[in-house]
N, C-alpha and C. Protein backbone atom coordinates (compact mmCIF):
# COMPACT_ATOMS: atom_id res chain seq x y z
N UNK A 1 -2.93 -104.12 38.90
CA UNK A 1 -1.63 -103.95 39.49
C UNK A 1 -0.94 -102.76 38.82
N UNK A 2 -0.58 -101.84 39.79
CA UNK A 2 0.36 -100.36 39.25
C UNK A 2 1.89 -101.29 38.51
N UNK A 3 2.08 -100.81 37.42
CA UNK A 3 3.68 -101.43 36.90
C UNK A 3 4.57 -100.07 36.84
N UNK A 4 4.24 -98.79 36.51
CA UNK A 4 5.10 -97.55 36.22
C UNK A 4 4.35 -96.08 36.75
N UNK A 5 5.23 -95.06 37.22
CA UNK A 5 4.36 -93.73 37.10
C UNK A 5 5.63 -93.15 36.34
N UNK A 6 4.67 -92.73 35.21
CA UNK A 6 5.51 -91.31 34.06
C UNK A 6 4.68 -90.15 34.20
N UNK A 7 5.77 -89.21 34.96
CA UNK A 7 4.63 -87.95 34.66
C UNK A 7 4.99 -87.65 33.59
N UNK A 8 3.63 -85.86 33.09
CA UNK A 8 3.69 -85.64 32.14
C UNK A 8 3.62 -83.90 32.66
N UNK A 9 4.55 -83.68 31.80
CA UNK A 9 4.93 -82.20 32.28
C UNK A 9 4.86 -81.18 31.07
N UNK A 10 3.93 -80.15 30.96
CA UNK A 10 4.05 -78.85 29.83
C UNK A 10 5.38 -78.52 29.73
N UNK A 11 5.17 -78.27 28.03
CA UNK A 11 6.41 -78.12 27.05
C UNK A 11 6.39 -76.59 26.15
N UNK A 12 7.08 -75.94 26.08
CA UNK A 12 6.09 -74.55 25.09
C UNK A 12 6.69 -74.98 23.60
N UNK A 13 7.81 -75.48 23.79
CA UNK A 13 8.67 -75.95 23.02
C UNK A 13 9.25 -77.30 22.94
N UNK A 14 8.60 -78.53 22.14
CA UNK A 14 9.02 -80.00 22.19
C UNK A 14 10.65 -79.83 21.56
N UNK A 15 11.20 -79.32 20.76
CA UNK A 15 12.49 -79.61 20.68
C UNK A 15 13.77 -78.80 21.36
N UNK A 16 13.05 -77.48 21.71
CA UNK A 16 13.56 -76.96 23.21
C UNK A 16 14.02 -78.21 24.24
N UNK A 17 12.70 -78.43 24.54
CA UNK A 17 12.56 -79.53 25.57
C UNK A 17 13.40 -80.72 25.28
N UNK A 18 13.27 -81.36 24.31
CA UNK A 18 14.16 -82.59 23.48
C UNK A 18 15.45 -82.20 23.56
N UNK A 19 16.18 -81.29 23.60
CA UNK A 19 17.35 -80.58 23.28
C UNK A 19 18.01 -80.83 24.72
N UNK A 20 17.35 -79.95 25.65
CA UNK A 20 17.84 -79.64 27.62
C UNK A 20 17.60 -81.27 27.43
N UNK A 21 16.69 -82.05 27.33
CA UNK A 21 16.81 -83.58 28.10
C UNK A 21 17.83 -84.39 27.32
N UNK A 22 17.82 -84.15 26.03
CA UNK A 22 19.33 -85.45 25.95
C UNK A 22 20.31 -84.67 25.33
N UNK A 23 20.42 -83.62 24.99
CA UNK A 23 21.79 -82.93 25.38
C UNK A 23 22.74 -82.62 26.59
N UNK A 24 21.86 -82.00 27.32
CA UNK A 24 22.15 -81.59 28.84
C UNK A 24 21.93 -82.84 29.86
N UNK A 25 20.80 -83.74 30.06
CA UNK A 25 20.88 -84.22 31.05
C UNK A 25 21.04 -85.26 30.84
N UNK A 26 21.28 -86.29 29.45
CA UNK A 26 21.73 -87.65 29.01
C UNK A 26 20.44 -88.70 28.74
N UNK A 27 19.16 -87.81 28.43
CA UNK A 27 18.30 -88.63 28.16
C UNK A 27 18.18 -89.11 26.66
N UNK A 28 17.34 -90.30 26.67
CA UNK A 28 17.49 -90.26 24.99
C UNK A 28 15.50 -90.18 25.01
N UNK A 29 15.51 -89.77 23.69
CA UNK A 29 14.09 -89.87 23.24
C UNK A 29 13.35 -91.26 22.74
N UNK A 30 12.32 -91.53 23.33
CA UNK A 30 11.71 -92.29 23.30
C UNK A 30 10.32 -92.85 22.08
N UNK A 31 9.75 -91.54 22.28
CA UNK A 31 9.06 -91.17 20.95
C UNK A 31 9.06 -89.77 20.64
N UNK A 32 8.53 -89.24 19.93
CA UNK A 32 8.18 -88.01 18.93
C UNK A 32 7.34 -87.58 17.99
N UNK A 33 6.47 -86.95 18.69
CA UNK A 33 5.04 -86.84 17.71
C UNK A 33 4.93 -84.90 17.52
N UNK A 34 3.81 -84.77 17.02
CA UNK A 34 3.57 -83.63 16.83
C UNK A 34 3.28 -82.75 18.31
N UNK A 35 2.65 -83.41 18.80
CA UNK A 35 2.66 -82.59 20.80
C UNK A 35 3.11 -83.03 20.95
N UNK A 36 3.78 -84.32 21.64
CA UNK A 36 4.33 -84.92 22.31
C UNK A 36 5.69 -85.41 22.34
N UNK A 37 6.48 -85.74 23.18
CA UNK A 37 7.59 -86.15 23.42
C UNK A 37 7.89 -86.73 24.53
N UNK A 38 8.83 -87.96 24.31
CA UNK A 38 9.01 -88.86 25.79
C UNK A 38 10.56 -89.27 25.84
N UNK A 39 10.72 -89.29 27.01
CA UNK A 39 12.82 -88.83 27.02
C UNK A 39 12.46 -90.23 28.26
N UNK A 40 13.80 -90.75 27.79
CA UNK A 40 14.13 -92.08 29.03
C UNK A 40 15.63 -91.84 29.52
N UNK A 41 15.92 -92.29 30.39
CA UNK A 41 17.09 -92.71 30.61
C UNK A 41 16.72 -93.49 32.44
N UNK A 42 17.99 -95.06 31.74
CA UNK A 42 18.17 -95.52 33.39
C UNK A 42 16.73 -96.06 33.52
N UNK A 43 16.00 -96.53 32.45
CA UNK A 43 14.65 -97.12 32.83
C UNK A 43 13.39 -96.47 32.93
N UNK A 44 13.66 -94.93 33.57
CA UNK A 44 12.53 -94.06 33.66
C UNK A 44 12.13 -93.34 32.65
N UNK A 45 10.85 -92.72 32.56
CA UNK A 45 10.00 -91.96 31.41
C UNK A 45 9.79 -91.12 32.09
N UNK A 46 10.26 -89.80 31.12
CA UNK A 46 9.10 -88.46 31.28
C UNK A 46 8.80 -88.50 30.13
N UNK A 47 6.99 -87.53 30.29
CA UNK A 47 6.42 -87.35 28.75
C UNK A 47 6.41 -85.69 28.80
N UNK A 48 6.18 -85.11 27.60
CA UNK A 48 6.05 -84.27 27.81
C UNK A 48 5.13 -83.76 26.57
N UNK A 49 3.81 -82.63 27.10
CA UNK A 49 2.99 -82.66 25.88
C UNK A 49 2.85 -80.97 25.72
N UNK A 50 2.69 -80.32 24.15
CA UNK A 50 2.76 -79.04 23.46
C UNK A 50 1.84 -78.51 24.68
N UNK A 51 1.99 -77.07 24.87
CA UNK A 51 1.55 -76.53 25.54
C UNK A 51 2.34 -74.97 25.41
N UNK A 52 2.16 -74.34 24.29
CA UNK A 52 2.45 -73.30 23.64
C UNK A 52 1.87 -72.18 24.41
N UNK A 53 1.33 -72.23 25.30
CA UNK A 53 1.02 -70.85 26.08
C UNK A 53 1.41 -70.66 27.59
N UNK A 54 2.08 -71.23 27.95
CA UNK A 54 2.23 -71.95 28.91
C UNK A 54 3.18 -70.32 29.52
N UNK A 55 3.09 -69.73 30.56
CA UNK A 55 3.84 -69.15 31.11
C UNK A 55 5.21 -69.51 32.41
N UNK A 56 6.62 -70.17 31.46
CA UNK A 56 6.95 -70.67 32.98
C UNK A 56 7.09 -70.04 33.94
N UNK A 57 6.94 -68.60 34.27
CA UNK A 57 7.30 -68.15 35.53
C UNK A 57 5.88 -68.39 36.65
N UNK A 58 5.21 -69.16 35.76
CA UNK A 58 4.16 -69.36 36.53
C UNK A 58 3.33 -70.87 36.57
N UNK A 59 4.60 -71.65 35.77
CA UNK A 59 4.81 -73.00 35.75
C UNK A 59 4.57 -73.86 37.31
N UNK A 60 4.00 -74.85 37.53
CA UNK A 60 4.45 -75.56 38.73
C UNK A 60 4.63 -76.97 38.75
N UNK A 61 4.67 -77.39 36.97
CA UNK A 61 5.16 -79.02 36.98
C UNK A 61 6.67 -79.02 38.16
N UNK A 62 6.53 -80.37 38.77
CA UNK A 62 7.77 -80.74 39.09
C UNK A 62 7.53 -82.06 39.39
N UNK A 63 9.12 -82.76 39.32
CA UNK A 63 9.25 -84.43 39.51
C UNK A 63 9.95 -84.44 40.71
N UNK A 64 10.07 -85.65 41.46
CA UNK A 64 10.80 -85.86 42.39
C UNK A 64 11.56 -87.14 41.68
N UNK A 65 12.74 -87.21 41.75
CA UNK A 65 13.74 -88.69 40.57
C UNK A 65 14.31 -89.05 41.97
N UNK A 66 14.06 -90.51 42.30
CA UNK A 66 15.29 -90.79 43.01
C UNK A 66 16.29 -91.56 42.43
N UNK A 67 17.19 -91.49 42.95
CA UNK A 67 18.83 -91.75 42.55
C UNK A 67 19.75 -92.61 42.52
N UNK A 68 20.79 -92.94 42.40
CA UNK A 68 21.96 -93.71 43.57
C UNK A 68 23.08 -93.07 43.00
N UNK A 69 23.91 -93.07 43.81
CA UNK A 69 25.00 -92.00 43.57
C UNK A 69 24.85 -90.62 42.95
N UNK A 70 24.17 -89.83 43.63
CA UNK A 70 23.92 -88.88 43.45
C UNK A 70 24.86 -88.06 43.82
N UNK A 71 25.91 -88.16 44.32
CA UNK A 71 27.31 -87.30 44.17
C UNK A 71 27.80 -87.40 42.63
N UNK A 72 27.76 -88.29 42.34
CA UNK A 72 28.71 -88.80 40.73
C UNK A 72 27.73 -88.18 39.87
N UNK A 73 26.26 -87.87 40.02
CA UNK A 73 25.11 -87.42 38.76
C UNK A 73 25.60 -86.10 39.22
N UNK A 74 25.94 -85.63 40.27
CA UNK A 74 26.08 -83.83 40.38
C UNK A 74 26.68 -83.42 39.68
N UNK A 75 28.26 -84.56 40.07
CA UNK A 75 29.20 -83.73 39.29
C UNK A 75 29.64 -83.70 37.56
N UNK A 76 28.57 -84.86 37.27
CA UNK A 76 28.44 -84.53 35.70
C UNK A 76 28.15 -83.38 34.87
N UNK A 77 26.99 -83.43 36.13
CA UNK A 77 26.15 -82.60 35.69
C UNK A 77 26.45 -80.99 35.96
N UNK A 78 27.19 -80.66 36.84
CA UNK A 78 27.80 -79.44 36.63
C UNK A 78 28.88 -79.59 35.63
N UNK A 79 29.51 -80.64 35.78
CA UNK A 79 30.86 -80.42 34.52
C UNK A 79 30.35 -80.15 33.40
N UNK A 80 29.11 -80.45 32.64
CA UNK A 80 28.95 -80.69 31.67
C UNK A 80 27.67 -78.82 31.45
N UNK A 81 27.80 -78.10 32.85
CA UNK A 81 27.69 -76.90 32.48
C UNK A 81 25.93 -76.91 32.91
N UNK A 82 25.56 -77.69 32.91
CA UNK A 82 24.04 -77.38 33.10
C UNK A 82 23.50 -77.02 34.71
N UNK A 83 22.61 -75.87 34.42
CA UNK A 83 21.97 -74.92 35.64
C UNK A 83 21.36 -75.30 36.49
N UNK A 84 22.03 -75.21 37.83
CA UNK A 84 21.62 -75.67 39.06
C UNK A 84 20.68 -74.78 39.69
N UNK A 85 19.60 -75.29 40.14
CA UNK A 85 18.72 -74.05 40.68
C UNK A 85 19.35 -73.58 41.44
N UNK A 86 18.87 -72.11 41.77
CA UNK A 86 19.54 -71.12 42.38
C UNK A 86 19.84 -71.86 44.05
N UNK A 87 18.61 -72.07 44.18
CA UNK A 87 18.46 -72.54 46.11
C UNK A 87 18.30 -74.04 46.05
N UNK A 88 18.87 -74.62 44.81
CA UNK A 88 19.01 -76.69 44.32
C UNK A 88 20.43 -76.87 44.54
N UNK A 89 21.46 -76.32 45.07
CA UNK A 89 22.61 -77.16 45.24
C UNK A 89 22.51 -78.39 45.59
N UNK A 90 23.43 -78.92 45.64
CA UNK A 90 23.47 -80.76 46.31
C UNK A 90 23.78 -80.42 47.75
N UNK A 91 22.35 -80.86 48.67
CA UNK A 91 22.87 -80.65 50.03
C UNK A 91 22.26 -81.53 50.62
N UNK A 92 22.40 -82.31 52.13
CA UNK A 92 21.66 -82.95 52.84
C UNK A 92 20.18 -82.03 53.16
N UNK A 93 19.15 -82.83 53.13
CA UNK A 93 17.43 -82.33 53.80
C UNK A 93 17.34 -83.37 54.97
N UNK A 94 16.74 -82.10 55.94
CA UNK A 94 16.22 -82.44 57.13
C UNK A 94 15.27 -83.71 57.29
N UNK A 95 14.91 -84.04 55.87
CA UNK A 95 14.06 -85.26 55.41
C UNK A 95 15.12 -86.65 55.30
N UNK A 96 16.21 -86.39 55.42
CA UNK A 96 17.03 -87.88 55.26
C UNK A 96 17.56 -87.80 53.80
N UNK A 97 17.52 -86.66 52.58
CA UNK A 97 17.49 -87.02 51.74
C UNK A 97 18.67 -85.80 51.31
N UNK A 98 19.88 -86.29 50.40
CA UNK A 98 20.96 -85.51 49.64
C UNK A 98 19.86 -85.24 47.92
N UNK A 99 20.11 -83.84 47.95
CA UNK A 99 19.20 -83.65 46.99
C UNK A 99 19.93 -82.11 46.48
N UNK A 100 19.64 -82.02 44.72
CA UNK A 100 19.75 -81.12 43.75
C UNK A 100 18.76 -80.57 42.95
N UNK A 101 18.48 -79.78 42.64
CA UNK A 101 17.43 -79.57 41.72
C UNK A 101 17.84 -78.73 40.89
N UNK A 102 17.06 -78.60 39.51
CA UNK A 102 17.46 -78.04 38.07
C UNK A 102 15.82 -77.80 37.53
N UNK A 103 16.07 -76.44 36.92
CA UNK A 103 14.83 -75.99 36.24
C UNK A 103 14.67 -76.13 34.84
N UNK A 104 14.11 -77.17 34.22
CA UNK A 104 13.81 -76.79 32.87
C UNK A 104 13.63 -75.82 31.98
N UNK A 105 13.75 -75.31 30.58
CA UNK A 105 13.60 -74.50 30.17
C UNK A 105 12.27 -74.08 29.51
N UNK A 106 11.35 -74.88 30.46
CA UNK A 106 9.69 -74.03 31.15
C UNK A 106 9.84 -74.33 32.70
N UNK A 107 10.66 -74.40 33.12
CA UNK A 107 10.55 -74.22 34.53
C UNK A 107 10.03 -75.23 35.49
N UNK A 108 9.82 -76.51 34.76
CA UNK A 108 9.51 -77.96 35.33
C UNK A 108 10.91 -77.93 36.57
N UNK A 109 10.24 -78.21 37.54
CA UNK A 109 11.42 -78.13 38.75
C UNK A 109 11.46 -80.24 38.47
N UNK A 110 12.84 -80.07 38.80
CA UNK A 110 13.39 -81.73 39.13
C UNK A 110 14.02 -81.92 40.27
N UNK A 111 13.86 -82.19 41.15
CA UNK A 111 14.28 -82.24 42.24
C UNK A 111 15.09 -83.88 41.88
N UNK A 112 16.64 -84.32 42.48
CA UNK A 112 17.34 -85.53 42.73
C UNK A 112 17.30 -85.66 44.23
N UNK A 113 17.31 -86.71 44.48
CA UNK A 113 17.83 -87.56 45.70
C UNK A 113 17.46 -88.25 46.11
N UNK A 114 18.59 -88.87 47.09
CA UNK A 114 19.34 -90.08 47.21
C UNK A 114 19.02 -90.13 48.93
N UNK A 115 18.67 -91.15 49.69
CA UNK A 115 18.57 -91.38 50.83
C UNK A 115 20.01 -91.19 51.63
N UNK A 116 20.02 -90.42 52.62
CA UNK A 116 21.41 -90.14 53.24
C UNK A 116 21.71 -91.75 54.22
């Protein structure tokens, strides 16, 4: 029986990475090893493992998170200053879905949303 999916997304930098997830986006850390690192919040896990060569402009981790009240996570989350992808505003998709996205600082795309 499936109980969880945690992805696991390249890091070039674990306390880079540790830093953007529970500074910026309100995660807390879970564990902390020498590669590795795992950020929770709200029940969910990301992991994330060393990967020091990693070029993000040529990165293509990404998550899909779904939500609830994903108006109220936007506007935290701009108040609190952190970078909305360029073409990630919060908008309705032709898919049924109100959605934002934000690029990590390797370029892990996160896509939010919330069923319209």
């Amino acid at each position: 029986m499936l109980t969880a999916l945690i992805p696991k997304l390249p890091s070039r930098d674990l306390l880079a990475t540790r830093s953007y997830y529970a500074d910026d986006l309100g995660f807390t850390v879970g564990g902390e090893y020498p590669d590795y690192l795992i950020v929770e919040r709200d029940g969910l896990e990301l992991h994330f493992f060393l990967s020091a060569d990693l070029d993000p402009l040529t990165n293509d981790g990404q998550v899909y998170i779904r939500v609830q009240d994903i108006d109220a996570l936007y506007r935290s989350l701009v108040d609190r200053g952190v970078s909305i992808h360029p073409n990630g505003a919060l908008s309705t998709k032709p898919w049924g879905q109100h959605e934002f996205a934000l690029l990590d600082p390797d370029h892990n795309l996160l896509t939010f949303g919330e069923p319209t």
